[in-house]
Protein backbone atom coordinates (compact mmCIF):
# COMPACT_ATOMS: atom_id res chain seq x y z
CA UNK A 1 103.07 91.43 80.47
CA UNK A 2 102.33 92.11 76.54
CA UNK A 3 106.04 92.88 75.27
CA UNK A 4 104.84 96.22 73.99
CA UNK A 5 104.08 96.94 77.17
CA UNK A 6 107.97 96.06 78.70
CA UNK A 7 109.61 97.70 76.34
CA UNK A 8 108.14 100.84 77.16
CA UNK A 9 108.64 100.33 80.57
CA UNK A 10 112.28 99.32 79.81
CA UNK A 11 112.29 102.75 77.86
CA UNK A 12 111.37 104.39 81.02
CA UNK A 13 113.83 102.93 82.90
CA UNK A 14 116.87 103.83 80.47
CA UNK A 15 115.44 107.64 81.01
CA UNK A 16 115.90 107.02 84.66
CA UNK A 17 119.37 105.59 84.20
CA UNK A 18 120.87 108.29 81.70
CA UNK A 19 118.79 111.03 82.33
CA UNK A 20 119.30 114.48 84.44
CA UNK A 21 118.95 113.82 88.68
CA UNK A 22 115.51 114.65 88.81
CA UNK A 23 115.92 115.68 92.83
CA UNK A 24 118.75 118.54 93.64
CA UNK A 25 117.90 119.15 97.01
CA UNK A 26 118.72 116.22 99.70
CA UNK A 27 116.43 112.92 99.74
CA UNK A 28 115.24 113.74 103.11
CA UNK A 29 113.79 116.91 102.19
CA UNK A 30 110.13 116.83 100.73
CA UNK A 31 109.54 116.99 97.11
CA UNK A 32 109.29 120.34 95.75
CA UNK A 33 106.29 120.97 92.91
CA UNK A 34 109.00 121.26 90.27
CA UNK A 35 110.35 118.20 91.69
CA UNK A 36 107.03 116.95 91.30
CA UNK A 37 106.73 118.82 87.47
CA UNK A 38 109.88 117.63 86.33
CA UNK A 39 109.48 114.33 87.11
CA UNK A 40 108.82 111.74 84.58
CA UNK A 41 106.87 108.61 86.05
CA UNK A 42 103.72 108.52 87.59
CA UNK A 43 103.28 107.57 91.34
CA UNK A 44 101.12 104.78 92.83
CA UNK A 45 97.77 105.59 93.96
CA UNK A 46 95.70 103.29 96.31
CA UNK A 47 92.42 102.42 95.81
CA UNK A 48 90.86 105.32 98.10
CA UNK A 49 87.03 106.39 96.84
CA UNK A 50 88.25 109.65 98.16
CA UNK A 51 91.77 110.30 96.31
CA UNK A 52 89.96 109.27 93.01
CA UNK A 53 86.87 111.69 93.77
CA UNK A 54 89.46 114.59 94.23
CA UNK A 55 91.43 113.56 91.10
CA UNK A 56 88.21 113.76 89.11
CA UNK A 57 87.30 117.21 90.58
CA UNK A 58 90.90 118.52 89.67
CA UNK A 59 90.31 116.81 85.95
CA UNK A 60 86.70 119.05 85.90
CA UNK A 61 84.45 116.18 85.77
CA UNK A 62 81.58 117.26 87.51
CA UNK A 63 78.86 114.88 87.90
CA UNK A 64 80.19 111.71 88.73
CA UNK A 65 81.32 110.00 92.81
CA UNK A 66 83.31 107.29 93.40
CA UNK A 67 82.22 104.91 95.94
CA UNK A 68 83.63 101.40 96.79
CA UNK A 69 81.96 98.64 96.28
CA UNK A 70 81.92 96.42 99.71
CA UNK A 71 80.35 93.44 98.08
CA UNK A 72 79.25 91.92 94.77
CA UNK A 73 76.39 90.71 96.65
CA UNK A 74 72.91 91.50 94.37
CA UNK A 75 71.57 93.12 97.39
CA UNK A 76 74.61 95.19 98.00
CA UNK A 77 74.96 96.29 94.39
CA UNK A 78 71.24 97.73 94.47
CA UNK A 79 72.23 99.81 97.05
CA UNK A 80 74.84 101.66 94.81
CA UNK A 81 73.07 105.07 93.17
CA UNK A 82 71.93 104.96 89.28
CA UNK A 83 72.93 105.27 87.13
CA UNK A 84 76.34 103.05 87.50
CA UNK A 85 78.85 104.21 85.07
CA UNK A 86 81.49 102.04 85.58
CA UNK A 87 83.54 99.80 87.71
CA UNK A 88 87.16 99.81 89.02
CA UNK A 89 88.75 96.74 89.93
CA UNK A 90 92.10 96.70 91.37
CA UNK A 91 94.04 93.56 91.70
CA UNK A 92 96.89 91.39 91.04
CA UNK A 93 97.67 91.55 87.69
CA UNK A 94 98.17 88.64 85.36
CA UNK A 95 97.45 88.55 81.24
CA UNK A 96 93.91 87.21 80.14
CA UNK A 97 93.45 85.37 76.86
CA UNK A 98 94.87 87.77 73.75
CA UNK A 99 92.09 86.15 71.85
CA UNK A 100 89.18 87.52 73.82
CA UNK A 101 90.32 90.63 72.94
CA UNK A 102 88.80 92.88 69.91
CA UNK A 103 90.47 92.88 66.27
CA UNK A 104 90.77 96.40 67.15
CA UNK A 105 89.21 98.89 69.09
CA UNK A 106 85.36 99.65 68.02
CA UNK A 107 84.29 102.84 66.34
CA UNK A 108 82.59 105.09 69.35
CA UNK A 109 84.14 103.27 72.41
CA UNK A 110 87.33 104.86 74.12
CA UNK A 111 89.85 103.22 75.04
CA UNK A 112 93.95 104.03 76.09
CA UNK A 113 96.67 101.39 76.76
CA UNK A 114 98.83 102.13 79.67
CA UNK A 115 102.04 103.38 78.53
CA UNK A 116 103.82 104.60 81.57
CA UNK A 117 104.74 102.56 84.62
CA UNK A 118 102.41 103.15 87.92
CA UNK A 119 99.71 105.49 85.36
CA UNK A 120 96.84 102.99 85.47
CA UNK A 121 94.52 104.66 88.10
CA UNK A 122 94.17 107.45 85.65
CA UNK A 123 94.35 104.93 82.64
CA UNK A 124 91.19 103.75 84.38
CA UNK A 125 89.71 106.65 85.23
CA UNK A 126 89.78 108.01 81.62
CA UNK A 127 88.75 104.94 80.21
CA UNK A 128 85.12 105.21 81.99
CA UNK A 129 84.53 108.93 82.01
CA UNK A 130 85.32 109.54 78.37
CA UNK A 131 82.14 106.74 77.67
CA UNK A 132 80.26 108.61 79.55
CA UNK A 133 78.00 111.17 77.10
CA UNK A 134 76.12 113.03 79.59
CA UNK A 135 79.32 113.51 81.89
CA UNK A 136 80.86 117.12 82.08
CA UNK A 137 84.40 116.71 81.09
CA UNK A 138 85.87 119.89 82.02
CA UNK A 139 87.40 121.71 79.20
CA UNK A 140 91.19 120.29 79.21
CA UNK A 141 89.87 116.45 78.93
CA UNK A 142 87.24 117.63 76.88
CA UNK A 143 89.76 118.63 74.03
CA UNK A 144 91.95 115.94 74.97
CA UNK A 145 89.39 113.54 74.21
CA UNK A 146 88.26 115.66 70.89
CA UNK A 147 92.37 115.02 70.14
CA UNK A 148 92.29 111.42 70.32
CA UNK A 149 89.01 110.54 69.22
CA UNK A 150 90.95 109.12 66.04
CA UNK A 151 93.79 107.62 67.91
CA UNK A 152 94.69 104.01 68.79
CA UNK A 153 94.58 102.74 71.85
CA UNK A 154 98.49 102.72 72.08
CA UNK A 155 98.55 106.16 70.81
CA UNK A 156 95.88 107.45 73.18
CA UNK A 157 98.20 105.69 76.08
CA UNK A 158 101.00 107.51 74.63
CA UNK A 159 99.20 110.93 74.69
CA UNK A 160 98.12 110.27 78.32
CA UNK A 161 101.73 110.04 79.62
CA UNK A 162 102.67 113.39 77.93
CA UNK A 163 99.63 115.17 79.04
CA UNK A 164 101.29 117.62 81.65
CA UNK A 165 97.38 118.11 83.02
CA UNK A 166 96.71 115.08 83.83
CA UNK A 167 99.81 113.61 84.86
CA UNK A 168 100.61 117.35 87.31
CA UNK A 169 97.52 116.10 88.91
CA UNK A 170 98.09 112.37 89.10
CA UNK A 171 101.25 112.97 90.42
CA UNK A 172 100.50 115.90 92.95
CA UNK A 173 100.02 112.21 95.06
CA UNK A 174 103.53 111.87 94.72
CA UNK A 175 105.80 112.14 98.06
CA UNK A 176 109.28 111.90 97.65
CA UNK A 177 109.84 108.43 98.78
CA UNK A 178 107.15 107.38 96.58
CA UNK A 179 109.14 108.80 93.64
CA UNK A 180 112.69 107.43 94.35
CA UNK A 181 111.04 103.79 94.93
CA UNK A 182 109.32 104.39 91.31
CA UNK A 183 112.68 105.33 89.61
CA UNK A 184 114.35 102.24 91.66
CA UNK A 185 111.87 100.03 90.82
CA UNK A 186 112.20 101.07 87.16
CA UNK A 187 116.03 100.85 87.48
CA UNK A 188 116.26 97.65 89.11
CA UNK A 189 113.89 95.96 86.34
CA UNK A 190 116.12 97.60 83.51
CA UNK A 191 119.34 96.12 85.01
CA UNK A 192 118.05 92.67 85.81
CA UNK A 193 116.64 92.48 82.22
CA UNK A 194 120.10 92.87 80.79
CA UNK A 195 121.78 90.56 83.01
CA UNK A 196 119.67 87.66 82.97
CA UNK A 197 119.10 85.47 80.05
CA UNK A 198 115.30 85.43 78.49
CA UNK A 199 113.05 83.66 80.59
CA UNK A 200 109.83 81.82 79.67
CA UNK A 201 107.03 83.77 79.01
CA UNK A 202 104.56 82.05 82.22
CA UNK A 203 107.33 82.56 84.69
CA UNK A 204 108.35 86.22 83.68
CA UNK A 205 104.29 86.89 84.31
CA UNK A 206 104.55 85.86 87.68
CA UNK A 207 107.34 87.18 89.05
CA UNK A 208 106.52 90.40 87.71
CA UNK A 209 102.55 90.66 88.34
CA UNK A 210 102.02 93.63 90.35
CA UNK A 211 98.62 95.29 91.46
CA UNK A 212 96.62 97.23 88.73
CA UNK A 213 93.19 98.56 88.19
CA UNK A 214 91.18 97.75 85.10
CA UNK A 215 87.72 99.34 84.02
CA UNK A 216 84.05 97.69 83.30
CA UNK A 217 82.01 99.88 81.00
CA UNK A 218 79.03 99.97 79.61
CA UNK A 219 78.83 101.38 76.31
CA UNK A 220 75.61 101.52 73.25
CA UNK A 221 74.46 97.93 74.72
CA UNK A 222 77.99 96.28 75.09
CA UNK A 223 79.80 95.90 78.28
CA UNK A 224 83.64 96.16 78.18
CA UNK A 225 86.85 95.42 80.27
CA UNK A 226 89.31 97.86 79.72
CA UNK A 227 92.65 96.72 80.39
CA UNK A 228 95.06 98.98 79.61
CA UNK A 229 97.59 96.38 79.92
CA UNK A 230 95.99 94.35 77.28
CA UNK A 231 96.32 95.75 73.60
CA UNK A 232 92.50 96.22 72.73
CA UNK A 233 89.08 95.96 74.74
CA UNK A 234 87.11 92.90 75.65
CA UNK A 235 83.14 92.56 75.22
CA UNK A 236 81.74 90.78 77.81
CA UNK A 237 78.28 90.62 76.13
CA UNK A 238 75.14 92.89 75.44
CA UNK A 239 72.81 93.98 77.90
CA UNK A 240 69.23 95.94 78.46
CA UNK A 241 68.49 98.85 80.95
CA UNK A 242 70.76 98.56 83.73
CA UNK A 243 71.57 95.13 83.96
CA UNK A 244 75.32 95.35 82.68
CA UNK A 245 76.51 94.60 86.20
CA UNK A 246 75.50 90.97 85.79
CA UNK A 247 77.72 90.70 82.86
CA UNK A 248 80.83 92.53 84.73
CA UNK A 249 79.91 90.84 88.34
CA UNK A 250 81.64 87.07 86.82
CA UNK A 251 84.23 88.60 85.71
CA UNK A 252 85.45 89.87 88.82
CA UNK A 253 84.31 87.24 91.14
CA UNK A 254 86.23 85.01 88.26
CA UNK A 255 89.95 86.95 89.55
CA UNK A 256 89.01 87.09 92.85
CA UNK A 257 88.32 83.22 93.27
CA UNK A 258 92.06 82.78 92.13
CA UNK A 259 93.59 84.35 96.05
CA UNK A 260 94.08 81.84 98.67
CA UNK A 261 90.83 81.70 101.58
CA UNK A 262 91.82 84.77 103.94
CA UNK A 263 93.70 86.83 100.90
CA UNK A 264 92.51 90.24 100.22
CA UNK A 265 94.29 91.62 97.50
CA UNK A 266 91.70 93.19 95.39
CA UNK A 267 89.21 96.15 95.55
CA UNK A 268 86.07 97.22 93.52
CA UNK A 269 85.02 100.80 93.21
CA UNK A 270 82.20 102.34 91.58
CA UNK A 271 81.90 105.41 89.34
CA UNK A 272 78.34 106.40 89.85
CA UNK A 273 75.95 109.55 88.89
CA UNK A 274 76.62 112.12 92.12
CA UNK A 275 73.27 112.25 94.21
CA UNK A 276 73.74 115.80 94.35
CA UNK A 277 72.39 115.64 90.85
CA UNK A 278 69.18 114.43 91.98
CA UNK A 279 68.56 116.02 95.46
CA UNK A 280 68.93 119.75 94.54
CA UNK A 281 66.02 119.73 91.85
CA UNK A 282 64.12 117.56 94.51
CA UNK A 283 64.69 120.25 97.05
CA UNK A 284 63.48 122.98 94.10
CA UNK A 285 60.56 120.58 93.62
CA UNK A 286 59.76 120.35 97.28
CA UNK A 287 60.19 124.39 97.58
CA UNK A 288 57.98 125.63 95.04
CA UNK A 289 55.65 123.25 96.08
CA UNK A 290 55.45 124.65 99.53
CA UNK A 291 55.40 128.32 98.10
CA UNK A 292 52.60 127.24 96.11
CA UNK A 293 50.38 125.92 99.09
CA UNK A 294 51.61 129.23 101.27
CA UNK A 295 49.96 131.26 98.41
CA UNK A 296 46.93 129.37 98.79
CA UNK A 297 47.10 129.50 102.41
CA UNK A 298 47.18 133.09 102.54
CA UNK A 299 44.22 133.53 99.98
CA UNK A 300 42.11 131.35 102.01
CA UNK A 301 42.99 132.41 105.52
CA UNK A 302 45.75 134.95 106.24
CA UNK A 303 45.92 134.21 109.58
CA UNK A 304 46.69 130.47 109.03
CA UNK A 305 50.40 130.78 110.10
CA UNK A 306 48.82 131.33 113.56
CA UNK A 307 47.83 127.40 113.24
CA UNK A 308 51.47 126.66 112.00
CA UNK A 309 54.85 126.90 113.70
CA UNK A 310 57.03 124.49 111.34
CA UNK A 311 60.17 125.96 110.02
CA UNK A 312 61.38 125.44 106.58
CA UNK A 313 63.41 126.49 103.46
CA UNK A 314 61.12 128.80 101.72
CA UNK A 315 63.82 130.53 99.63
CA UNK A 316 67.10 129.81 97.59
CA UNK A 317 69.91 128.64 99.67
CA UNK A 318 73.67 128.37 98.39
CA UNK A 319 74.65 126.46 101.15
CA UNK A 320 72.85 123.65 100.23
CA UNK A 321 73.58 124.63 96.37
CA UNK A 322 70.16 125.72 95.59
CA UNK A 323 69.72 128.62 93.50
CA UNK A 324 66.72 130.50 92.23
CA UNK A 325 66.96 128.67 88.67
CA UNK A 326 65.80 125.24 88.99
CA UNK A 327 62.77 126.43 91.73
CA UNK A 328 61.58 128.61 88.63
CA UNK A 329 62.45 125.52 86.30
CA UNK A 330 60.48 122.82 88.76
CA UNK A 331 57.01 122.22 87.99
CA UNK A 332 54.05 121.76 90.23
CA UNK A 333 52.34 118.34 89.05
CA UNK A 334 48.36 118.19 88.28
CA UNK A 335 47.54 116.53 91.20
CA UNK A 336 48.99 119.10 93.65
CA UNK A 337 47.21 121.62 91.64
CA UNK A 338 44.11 119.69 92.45
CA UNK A 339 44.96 119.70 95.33
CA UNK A 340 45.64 122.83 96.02
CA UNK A 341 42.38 124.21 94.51
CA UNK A 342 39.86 122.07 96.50
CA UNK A 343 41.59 121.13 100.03
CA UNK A 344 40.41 122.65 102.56
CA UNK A 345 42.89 125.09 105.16
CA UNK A 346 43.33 121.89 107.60
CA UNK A 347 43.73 119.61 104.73
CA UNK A 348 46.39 121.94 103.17
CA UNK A 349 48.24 122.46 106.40
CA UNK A 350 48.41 119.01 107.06
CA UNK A 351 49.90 118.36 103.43
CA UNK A 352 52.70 121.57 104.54
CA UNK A 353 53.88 119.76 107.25
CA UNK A 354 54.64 116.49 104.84
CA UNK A 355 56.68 118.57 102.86
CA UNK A 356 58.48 120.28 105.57
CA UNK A 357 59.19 116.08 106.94
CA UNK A 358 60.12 115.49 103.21
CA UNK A 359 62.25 118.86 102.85
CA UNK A 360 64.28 117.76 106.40
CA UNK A 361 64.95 114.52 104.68
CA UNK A 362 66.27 115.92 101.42
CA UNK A 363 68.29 118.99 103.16
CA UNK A 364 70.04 115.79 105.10
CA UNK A 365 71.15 113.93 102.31
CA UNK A 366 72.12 116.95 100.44
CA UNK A 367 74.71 117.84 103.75
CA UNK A 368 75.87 114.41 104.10
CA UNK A 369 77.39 114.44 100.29
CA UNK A 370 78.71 117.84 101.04
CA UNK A 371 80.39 116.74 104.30
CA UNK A 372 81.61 113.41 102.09
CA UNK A 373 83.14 116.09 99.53
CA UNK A 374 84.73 118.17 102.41
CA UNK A 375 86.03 114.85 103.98
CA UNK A 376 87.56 113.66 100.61
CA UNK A 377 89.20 116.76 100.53
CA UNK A 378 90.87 116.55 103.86
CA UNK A 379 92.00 112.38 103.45
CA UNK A 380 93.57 113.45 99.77
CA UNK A 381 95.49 116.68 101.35
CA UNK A 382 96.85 114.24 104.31
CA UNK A 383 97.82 112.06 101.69
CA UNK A 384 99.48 114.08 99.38
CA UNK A 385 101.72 115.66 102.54
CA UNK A 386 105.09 114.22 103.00
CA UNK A 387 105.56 113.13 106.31
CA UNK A 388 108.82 111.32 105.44
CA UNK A 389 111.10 114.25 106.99
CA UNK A 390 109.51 114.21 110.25
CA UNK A 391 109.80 110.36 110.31
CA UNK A 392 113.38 110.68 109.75
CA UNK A 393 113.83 113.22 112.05
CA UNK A 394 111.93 111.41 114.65
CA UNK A 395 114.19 108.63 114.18
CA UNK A 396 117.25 110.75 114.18
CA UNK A 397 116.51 112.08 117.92
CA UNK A 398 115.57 108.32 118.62
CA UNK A 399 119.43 106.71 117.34
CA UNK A 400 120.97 109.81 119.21
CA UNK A 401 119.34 108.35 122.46
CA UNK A 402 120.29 104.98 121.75
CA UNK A 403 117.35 103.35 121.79
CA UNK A 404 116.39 102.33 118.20
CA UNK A 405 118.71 98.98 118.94
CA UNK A 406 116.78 98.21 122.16
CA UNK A 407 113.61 98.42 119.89
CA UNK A 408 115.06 96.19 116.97
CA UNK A 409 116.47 93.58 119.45
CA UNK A 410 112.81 93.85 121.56
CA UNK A 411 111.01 93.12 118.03
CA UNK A 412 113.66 90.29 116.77
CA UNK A 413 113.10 88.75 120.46
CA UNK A 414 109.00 88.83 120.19
């Protein structure tokens, strides 16, 4: 690890060693939110699509899912929705070539170093949404990224570990064994720094390498990998249209070639444009189309509904987050038109019922990313409850009836 990089995590350990006990209720009881507040680390996250789609909602960035990425296969990666902002890889860290890296960081491309022990999930996160111009920020990281547009990386990784917003967030993860392993961890690294003599570089790299996620972003033609570990960004090359996964794809396949056959210890998730995005004006499309042939319907025959039983959406509908605003918005192309002026009644009913098919289709999708959202929501709240108290009190009643031993010697024997 860049030396920057351990003496701030040294630094972070001394404020664990000398600083006020953090926890003043008893370590079995759950961490309280100004336990939580008060706290100065940042806990580990996995690599969950659906804890890093809630922490993105809670930042305000609207606009944008996070979906893993089973495979790296070409057919695989076509499947993902467009347009792809970004890639997370989480892995097993270990320093790349300092001389692939930038002089310095390029004019118009953010990037942060990771300051703070345990803070790279939203290291990475950051590092792809603020490239993204057409993203909605939210307004706290949009004036945090207005306040650092001028910063250095190290700077911007400073200002990330002191942003109360972010981190209250990041951390609301946090369960209280999760936070007295971080401040042991930290403790543990600071004493056995001071009582060991310098080691070589290589072999103070391995034993330390630990997972991390790193970010692939494509940004005004260049792709990047943004390590916050690593003091400035890496181009990977240029690219046209969409075809910056090809130059990111090597790269990844390049660390994961390094495990042993049968080792999984790496995952890839994507930051992509939410399909919400895309079905609600198709489902304004698809209404005021339909509107538009009922009007015609009803000029030609006004009995016609006698011919037609189909039921559809014929009106604005919040619970599939369709408002009146983008059917008056959406635009009924030339051809319909044509359509619609020389079709006859059986004609035009016949081209109703392909919308209504169409219409079923699109209302689908549209409540399968809502029940994805509402699913997200539920995984992230089990995860962020602390279930270590009932653990220990289950294990409590268990010693009281004497038979945790039997269970230890019955798992030593098998």
């Amino acid at each position: 690890m860049a030396e920057r990089a351990k003496r701030r995590r040294l630094n972070d350990a001394n404020s664990v060693l000398e600083g006020p006990r953090v926890f003043p209720h008893s370590p079995s009881a759950p961490a309280t939110a100004d336990d939580k507040q008060n706290w100065n680390g940042f806990c580990e996250i996995e690599s969950e699509p659906a804890f890093f789609n809630v922490i993105l909602k809670e930042f305000g960035v609207k606009g944008v899912k996070v979906q893993e990425v089973v495979s790296l296969d070409d057919e695989m990666l076509e499947l993902l929705p467009r347009p792809v902002y970004g890639l997370i890889f989480l892995f097993r860290w270990k320093e790349d070539d300092p001389d692939k890296q930038e002089p310095s960081c390029p004019e118009g491309l953010w990037f942060a170093n990771q300051t703070v022990s345990n803070a790279c999930a939203s290291v990475a996160l950051l590092n792809i949404v603020n490239n993204i111009p057409e993203v909605e920020l939210g307004e706290h990281l949009r004036q945090f990224k207005e306040l650092t547009s001028n910063f250095t990386p190290a700077l911007r990784g400073d200002a990330i570990g002191n942003f109360h917003f972010v981190k209250q967030i990041h951390n609301s993860f946090a369960r209280k064994m999760d936070m007295l392993n971080g401040d042991l961890q930290l403790k543990n690294e600071a004493t056995a720094r001071k009582q060991r003599s310098k080691q070589p570089a290589d072999g103070e790299h391995e034993s330390e390498a630990g997972f991390h996620f790193i970010a692939f972003v494509p940004v005004d033609g260049r792709v990047w990998k943004l390590d916050g570990l690593e003091r400035q960004p890496q181009c990977l090359g240029n690219y046209k249209d969409e075809d910056w996964l090809s130059h990111a794809k090597p790269v990844i396949e390049g660390r994961m070639a390094e495990y042993e056959e049968g080792q999984i210890e790496f995952a890839i998730l994507s930051l992509v444009r939410d399909p919400t995005l895309d079905l609600i004006p198709k489902l304004a499309n698809n209404l005021k189309i339909f509107q538009e042939i009922s009007t015609r319907l009803n000029s030609l025959t006004p009995d016609w509904r006698d011919f037609d039983s189909t039921a559809a959406l014929t009106e604005p509908d919040r619970g599939y987050g369709l408002t009146l605003d983008p059917i008056n918005r959406a635009i009924v192309p030339d051809e319909v038109r044509q359509r619609l002026d020389n079709e006859s009644v059986g004609d035009l009913l016949v081209f109703r019922q392909e919308l209504v098919t169409a219409q079923a289709g699109i209302r689908t999708l549209i409540k399968e990313e809502q029940q994805s959202g509402r699913s997200d929501d539920e995984r992230a709240a089990s995860r962020r409850h602390d279930y270590g108290p009932a653990v220990q009190a289950w294990l409590r009643m268990l010693a009281q009836k004497m038979i945790i031993e039997p269970l230890l010697e019955a798992t030593i024997t098998d």
